[in-house]
C-alpha atoms as a PDB file:
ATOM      1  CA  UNK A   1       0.000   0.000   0.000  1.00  0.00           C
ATOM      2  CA  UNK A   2       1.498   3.162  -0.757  1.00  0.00           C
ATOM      3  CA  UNK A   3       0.642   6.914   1.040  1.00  0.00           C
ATOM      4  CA  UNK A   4       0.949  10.104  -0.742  1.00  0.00           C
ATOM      5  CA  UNK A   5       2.863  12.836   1.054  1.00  0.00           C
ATOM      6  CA  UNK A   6       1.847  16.488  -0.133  1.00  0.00           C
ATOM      7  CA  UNK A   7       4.854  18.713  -0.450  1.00  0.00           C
ATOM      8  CA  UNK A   8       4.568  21.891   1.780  1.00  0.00           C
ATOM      9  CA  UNK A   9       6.176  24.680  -0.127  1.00  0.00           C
ATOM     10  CA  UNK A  10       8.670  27.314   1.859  1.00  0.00           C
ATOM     11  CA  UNK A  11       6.585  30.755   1.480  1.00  0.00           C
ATOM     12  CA  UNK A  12       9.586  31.788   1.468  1.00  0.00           C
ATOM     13  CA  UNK A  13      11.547  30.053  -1.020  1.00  0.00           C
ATOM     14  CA  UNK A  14      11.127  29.435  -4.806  1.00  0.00           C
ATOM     15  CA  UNK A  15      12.264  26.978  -7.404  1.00  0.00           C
ATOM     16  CA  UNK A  16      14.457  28.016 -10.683  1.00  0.00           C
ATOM     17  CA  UNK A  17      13.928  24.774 -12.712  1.00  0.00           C
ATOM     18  CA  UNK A  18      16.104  22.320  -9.833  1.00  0.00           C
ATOM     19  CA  UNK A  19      17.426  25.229  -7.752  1.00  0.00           C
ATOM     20  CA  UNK A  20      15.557  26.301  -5.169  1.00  0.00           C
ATOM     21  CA  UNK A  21      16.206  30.275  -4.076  1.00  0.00           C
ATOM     22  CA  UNK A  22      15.981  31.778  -0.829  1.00  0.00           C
ATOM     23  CA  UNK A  23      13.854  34.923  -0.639  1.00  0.00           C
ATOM     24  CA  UNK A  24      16.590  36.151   1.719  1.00  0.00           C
ATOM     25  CA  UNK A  25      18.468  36.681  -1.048  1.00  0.00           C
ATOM     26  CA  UNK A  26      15.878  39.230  -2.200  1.00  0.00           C
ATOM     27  CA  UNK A  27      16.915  43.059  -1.874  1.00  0.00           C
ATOM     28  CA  UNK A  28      13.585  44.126  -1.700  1.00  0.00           C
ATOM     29  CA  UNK A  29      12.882  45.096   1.897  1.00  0.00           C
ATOM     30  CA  UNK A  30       9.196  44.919   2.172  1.00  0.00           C
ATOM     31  CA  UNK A  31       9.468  41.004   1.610  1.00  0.00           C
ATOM     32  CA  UNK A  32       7.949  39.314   4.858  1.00  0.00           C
ATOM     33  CA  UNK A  33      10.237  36.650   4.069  1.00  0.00           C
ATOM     34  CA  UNK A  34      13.259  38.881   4.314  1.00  0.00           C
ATOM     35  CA  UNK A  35      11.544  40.441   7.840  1.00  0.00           C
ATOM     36  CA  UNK A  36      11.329  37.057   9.383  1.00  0.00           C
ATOM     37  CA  UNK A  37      14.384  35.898   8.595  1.00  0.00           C
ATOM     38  CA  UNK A  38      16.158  38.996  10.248  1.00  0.00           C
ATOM     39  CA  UNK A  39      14.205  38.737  13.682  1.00  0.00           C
ATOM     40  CA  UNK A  40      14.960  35.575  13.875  1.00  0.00           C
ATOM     41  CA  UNK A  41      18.663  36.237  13.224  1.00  0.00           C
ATOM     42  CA  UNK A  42      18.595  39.007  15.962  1.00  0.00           C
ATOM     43  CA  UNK A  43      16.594  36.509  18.260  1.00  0.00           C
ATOM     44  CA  UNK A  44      19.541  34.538  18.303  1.00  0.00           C
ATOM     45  CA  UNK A  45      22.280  36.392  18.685  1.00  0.00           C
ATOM     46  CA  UNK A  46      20.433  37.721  21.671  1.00  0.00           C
ATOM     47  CA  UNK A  47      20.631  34.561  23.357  1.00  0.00           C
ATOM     48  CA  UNK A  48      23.746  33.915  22.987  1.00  0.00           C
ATOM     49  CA  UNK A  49      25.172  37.377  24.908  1.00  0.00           C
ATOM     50  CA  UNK A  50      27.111  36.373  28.175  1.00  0.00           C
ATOM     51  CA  UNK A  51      25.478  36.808  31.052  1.00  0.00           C
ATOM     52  CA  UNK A  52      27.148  38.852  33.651  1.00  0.00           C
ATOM     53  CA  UNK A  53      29.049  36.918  36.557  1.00  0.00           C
ATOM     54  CA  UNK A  54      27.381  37.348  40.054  1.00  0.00           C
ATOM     55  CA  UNK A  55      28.542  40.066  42.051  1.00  0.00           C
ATOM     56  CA  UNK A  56      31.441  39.221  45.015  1.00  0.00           C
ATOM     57  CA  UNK A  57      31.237  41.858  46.917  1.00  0.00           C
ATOM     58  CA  UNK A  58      31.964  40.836  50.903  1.00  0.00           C
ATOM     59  CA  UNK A  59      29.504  41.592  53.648  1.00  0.00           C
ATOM     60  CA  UNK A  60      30.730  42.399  57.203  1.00  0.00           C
ATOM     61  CA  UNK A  61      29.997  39.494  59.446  1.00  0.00           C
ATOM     62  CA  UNK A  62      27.420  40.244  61.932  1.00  0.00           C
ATOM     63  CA  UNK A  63      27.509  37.068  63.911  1.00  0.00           C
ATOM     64  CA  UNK A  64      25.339  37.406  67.030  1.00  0.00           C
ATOM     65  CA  UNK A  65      27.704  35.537  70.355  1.00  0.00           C
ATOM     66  CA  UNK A  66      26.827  32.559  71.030  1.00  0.00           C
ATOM     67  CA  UNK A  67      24.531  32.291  73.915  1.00  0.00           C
ATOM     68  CA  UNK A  68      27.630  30.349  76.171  1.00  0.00           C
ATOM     69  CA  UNK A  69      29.728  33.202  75.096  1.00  0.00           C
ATOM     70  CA  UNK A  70      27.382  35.731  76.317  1.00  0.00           C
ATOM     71  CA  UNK A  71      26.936  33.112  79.775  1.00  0.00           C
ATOM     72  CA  UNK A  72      30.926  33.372  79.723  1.00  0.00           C
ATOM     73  CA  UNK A  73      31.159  37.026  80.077  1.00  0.00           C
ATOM     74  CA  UNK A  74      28.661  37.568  82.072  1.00  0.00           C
ATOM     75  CA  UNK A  75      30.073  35.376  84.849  1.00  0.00           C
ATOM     76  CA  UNK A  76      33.672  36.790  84.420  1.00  0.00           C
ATOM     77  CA  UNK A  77      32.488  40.536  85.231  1.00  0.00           C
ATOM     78  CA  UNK A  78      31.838  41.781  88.785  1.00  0.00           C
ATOM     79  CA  UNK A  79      30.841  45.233  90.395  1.00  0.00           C
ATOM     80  CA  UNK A  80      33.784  46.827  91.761  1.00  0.00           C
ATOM     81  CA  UNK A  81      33.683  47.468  95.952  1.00  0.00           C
ATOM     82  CA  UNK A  82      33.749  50.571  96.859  1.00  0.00           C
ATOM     83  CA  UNK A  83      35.468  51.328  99.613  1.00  0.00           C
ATOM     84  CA  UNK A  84      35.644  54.055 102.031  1.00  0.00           C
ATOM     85  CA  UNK A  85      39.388  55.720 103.107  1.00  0.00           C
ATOM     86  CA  UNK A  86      38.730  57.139 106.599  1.00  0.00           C
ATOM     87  CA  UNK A  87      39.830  61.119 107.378  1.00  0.00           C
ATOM     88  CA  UNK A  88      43.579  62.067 107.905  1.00  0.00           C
ATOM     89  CA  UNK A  89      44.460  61.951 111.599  1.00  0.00           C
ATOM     90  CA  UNK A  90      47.063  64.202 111.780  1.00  0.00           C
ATOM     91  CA  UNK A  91      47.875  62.581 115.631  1.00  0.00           C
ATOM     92  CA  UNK A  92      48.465  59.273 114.520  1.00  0.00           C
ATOM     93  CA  UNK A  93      50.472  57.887 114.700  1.00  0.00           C
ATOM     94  CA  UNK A  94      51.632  60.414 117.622  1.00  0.00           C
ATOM     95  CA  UNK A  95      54.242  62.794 116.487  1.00  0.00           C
ATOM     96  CA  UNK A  96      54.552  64.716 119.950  1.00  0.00           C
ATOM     97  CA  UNK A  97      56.969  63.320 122.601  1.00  0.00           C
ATOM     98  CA  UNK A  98      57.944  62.947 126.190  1.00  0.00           C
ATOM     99  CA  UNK A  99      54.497  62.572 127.221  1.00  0.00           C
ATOM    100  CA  UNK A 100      53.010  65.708 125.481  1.00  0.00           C
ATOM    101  CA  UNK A 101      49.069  65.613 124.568  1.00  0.00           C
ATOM    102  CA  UNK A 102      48.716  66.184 120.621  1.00  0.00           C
ATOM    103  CA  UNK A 103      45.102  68.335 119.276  1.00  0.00           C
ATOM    104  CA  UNK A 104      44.403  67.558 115.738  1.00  0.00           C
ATOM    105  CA  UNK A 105      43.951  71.995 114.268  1.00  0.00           C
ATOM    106  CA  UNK A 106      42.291  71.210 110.831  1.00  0.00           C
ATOM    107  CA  UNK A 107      44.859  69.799 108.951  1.00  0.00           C
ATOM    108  CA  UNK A 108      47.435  69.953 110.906  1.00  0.00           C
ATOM    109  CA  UNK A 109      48.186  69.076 114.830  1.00  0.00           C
ATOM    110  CA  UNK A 110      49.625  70.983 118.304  1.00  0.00           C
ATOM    111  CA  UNK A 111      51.621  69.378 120.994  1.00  0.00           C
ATOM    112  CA  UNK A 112      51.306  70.520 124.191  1.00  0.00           C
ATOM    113  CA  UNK A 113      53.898  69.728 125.907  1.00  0.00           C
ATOM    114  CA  UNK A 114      55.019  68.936 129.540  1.00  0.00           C
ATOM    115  CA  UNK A 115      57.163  71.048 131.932  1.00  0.00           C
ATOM    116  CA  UNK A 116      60.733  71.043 130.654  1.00  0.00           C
ATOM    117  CA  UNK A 117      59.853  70.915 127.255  1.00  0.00           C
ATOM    118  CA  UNK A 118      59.416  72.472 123.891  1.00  0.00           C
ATOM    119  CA  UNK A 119      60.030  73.001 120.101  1.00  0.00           C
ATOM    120  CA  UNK A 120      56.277  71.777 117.820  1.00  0.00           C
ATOM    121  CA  UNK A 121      57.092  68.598 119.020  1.00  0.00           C
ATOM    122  CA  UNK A 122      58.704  68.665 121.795  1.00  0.00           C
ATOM    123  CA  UNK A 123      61.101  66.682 121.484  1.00  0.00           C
ATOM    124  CA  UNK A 124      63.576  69.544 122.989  1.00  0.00           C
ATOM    125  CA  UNK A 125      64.408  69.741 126.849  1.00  0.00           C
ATOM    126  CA  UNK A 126      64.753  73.440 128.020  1.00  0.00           C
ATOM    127  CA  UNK A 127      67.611  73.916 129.652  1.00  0.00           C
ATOM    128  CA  UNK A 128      67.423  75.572 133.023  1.00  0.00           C
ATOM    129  CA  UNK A 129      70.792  76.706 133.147  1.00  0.00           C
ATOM    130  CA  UNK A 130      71.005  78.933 130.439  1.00  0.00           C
ATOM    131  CA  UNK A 131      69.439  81.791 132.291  1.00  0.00           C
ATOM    132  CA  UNK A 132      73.175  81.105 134.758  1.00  0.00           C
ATOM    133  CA  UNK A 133      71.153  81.304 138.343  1.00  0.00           C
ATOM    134  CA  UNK A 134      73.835  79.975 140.300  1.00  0.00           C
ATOM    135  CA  UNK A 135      76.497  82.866 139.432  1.00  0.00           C
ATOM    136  CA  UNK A 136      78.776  83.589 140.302  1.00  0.00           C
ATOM    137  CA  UNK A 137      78.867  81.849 143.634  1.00  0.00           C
ATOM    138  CA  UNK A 138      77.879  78.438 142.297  1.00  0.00           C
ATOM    139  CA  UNK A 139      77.644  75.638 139.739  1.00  0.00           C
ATOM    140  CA  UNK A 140      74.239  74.958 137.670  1.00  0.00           C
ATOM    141  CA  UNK A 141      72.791  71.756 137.445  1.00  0.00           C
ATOM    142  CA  UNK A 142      70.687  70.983 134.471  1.00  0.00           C
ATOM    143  CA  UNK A 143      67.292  68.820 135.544  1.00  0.00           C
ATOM    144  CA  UNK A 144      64.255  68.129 134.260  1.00  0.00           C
ATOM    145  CA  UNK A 145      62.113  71.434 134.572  1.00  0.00           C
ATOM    146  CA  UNK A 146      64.192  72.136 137.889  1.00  0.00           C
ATOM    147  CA  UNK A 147      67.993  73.033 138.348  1.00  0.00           C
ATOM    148  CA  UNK A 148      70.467  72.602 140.986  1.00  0.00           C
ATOM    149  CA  UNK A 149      72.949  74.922 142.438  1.00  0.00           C
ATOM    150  CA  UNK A 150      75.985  74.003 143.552  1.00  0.00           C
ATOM    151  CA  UNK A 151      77.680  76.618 145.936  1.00  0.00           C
ATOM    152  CA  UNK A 152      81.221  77.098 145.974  1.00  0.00           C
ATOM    153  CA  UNK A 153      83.459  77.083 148.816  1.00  0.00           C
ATOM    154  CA  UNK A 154      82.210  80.045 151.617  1.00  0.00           C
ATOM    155  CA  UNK A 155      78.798  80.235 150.075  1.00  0.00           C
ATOM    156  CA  UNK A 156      75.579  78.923 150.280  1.00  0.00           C
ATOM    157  CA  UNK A 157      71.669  79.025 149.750  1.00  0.00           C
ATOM    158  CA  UNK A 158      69.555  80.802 151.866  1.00  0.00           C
ATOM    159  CA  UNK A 159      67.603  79.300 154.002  1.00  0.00           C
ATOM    160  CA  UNK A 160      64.245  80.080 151.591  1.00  0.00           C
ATOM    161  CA  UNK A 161      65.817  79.509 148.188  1.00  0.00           C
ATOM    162  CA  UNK A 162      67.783  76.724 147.374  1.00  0.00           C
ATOM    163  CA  UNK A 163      68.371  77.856 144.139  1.00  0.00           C
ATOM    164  CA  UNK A 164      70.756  80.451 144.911  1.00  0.00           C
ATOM    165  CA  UNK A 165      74.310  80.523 146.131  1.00  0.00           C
ATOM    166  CA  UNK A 166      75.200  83.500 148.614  1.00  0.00           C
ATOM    167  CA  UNK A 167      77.801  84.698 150.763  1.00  0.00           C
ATOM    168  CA  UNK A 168      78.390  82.723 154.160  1.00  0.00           C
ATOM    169  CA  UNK A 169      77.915  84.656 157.274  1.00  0.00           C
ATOM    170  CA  UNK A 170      80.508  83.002 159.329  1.00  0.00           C
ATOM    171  CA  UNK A 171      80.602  85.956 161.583  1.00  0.00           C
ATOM    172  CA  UNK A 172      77.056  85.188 162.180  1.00  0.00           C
ATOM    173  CA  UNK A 173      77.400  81.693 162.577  1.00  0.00           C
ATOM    174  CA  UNK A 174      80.470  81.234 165.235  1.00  0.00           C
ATOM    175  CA  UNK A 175      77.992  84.207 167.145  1.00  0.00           C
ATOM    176  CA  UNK A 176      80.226  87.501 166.347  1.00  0.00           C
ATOM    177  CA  UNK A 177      83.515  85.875 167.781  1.00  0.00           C
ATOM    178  CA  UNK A 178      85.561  89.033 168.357  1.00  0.00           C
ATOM    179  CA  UNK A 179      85.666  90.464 171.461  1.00  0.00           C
ATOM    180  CA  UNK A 180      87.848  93.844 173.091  1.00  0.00           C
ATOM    181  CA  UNK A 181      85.238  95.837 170.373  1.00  0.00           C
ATOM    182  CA  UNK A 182      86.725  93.506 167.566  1.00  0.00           C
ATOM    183  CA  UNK A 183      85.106  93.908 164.234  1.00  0.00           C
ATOM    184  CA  UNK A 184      84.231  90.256 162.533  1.00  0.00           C
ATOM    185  CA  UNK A 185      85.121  90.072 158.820  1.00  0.00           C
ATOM    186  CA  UNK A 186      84.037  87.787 156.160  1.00  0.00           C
ATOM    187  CA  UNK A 187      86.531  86.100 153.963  1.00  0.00           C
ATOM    188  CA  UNK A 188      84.409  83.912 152.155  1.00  0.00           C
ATOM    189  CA  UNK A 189      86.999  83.110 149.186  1.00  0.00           C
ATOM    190  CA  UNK A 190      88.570  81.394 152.242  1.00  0.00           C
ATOM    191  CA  UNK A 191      85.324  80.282 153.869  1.00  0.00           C
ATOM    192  CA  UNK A 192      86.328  81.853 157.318  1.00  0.00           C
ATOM    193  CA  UNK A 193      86.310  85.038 158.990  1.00  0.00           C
ATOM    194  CA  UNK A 194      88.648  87.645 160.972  1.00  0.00           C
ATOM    195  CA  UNK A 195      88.707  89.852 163.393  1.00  0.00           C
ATOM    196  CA  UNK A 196      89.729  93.288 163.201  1.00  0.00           C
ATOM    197  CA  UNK A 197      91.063  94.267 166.617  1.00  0.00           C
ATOM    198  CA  UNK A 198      90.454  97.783 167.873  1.00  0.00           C
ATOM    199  CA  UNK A 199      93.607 100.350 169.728  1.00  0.00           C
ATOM    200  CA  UNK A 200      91.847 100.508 173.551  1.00  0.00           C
ATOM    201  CA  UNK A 201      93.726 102.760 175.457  1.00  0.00           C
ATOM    202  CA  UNK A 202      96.632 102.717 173.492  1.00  0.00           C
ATOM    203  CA  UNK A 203      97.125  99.030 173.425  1.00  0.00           C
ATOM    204  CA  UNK A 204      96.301  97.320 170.271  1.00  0.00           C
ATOM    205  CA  UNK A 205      94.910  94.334 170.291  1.00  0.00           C
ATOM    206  CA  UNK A 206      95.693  91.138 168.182  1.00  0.00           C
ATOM    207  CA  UNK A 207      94.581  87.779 167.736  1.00  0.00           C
ATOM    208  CA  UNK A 208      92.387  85.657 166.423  1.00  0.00           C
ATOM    209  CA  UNK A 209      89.111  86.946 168.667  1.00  0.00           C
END
């Protein structure tokens, strides 16, 4: 059995005797042949244009910590203590001596001190002597807050102050030893006395009384 295939013609080609001719070989523009054939052209040399390659740009990383991290700090920081420095005490420790009481005056302190002392500290012992109390009959004793004398040979204190060194009155003491109208004299650089004997009638007297 045989089928019978009808031949579909190109619209847009046409035979010469055996040689078939593209219409897009035709000049004339207005051909709708010649119009297809040129979109299609342009069609595919559309599709073939290179696409552009993806963009690279790098984006900061904003990671988020991890919630042990976060657990991690937080256990590692702690509120600092406060703490509290207590007022300057000038007086301590102490800087007055031998026993002197120290007042704190703002910033600064006072010592006041004991008898026989002084200087802002008192750490200096006043020296009794200097004023010389015992001259000239007598040596000066430095104490503390106090003084001694010590008489020299013929002299002595009186009676009501110790601290002084005076002439002996040995004329006084042996109970005015001259007699005839003698006059006793005091030789205290010798720590003794004499008598000056009176002329009676004449005579003079001598001797010791």
């Amino acid at each position: 059995m045989s089928f019978y295939v009808p031949l579909v013609e190109d619209p847009c080609s046409f035979s010469t005797g055996s040689t078939t001719v593209s219409s897009a070989t035709a000049s004339t523009t207005d051909d709708p042949c010649t119009t297809i054939n040129t979109r299609a052209e342009t069609t595919a040399a559309d599709t073939t244009t290179e696409e552009p390659a993806p963009s690279t740009t790098t984006t900061p990383s904003t990671a988020t910590p991890s919630v042990s991290t976060l657990s991690t700090l937080g256990t590692t920081t702690s509120r600092a203590e406060t703490t509290t420095t207590p007022p300057h005490n000038p007086c301590y420790p102490d800087p007055c001596r031998n026993g002197a009481t120290c007042s704190v005056q703002g910033n600064t302190f006072t010592c006041s001190c004991t008898p026989g002392f002084s200087s802002p500290t008192c750490d200096v012992e006043i020296n009794e002597c200097e004023a010389t109390p015992c001259y000239p009959f007598g040596k000066c004793t430095d104490l503390i807050d106090d003084y001694n004398c010590s008489c020299n040979p013929g002299y002595e204190p009186l009676p009501n102050n110790t601290k002084t060194c005076n002439e002996t009155d040995f004329c006084a003491k042996e109970n005015q030893p001259c007699e005839n109208g003698g006059t006793c004299v005091n030789q205290n650089a010798l720590s003794r006395y004499y008598c000056h004997c009176p002329v009676l009638d004449g005579k003079q007297y001598v001797g010791l009384h």
